[in-house]
Protein backbone atom coordinates (compact mmCIF):
# COMPACT_ATOMS: atom_id res chain seq x y z
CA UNK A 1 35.29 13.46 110.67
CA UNK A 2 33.56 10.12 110.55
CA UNK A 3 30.60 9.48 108.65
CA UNK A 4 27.54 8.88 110.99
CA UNK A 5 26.08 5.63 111.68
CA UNK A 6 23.25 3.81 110.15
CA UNK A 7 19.98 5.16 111.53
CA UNK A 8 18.22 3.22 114.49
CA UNK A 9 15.89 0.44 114.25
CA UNK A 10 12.34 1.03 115.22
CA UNK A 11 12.54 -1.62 117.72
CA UNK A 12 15.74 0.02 119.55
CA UNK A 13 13.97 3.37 119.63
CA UNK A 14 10.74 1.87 120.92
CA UNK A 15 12.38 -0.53 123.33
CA UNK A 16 13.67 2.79 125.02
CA UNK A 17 10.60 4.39 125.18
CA UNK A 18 8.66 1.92 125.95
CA UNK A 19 11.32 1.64 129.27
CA UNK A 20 11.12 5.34 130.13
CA UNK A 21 7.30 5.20 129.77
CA UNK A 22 7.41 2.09 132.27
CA UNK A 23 9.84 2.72 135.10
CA UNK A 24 8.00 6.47 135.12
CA UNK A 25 10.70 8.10 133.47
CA UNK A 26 8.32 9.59 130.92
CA UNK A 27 4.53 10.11 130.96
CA UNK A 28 2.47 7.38 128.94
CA UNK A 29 0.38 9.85 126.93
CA UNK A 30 3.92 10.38 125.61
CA UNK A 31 3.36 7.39 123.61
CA UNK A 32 0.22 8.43 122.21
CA UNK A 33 1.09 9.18 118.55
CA UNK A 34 3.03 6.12 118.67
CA UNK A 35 0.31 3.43 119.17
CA UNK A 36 -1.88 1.96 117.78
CA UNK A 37 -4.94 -0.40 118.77
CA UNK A 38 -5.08 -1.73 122.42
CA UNK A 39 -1.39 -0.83 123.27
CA UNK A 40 -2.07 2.22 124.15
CA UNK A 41 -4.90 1.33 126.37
CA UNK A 42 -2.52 -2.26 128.00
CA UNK A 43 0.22 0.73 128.32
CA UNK A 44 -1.66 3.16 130.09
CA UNK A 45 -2.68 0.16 132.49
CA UNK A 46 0.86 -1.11 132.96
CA UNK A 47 2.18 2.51 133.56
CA UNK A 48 -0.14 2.65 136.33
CA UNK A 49 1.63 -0.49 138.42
CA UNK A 50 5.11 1.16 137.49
CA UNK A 51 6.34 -2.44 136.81
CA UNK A 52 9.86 -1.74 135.61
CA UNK A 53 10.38 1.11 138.91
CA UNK A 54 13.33 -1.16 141.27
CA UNK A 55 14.20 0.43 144.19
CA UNK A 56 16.98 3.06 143.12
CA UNK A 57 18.32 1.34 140.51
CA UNK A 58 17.58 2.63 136.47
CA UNK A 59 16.22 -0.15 134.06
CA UNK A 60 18.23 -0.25 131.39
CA UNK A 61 17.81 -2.72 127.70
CA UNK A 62 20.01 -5.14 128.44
CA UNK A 63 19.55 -7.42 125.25
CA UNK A 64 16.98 -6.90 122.80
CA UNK A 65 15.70 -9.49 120.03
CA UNK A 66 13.52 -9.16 117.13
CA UNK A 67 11.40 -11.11 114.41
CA UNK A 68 10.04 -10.03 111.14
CA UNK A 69 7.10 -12.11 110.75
CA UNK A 70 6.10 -10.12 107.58
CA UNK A 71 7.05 -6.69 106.41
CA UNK A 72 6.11 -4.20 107.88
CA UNK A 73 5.65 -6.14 111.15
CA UNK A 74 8.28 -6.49 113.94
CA UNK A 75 8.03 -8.52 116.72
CA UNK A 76 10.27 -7.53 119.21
CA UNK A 77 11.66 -8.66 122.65
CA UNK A 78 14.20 -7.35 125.38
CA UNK A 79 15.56 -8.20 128.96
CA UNK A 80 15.69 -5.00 131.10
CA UNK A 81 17.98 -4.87 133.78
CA UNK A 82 18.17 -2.99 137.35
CA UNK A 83 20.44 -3.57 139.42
CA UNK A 84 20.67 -7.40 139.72
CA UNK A 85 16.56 -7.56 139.19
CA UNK A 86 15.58 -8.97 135.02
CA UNK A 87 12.26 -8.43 133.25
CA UNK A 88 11.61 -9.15 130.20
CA UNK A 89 9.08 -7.13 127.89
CA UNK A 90 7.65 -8.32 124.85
CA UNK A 91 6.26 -5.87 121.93
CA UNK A 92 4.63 -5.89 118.62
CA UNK A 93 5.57 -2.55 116.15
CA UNK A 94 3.19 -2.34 112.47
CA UNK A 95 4.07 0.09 110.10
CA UNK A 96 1.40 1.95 108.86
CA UNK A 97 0.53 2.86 105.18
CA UNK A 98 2.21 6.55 105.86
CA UNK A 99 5.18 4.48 106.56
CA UNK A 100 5.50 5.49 110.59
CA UNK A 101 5.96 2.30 113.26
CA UNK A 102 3.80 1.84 115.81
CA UNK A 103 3.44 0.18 118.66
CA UNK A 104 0.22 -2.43 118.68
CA UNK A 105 0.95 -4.97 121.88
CA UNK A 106 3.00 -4.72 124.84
CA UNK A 107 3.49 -7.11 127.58
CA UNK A 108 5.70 -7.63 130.69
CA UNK A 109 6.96 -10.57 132.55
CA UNK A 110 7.29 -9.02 136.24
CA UNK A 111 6.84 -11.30 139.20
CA UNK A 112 3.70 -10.22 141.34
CA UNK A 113 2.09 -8.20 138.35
CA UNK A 114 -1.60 -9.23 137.96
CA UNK A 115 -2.43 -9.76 134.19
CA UNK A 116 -4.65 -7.09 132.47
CA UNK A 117 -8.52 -7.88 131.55
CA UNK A 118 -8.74 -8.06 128.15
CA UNK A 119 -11.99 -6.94 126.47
């Protein structure tokens, strides 16, 4: 039997859910105990355009990069693939004093998406 691997960063984990949530895969109130600030709110508008939904193809993380600009901070960044169509989506995780990640910004680069208002 072989011992199991280490666990999964937070930024892995939320890169995929962050993927499901935007290609439609998942509902975005699904992220709801996993945000914090405006991302839930820049979310719920970018769920709405289905930005990472390509034709019949399935986004999948492709690459995925991350800083740690301080603890308890990650700054995270992946290229999503479908089919032979990239995006790239940008997000910010914070852990909070009970020691949970969430997310606090999330942004897209998708051709033709209009930029959300920010208030």
């Amino acid at each position: 039997m072989t011992p199991p691997g280490p666990p999964p960063r937070p930024h892995d984990l939320f890169a995929d859910l962050l993927l499901a949530v935007l290609s439609g895969q998942r509902p975005v109130h699904s992220m709801l105990r996993y945000t914090a600030g405006r991302a839930y709110d820049e979310l719920v508008w970018l769920a709405e355009h289905a930005p990472l939904r390509i034709g019949r193809y399935r986004p999948v993380v492709r690459d995925l990069g991350y800083e740690m600009p301080r603890p308890g901070a990650i700054e995270a960044f992946a290229r999503i693939a479908a089919g032979e169509h990239l995006r790239a989506m940008a997000f910010r995780l914070e852990q909070g004093p009970d020691q949970r990640w969430r997310c606090t910004a999330v942004e897209l680069a998708v051709p033709g998406l209009p930029r959300p208002i920010r208030r």
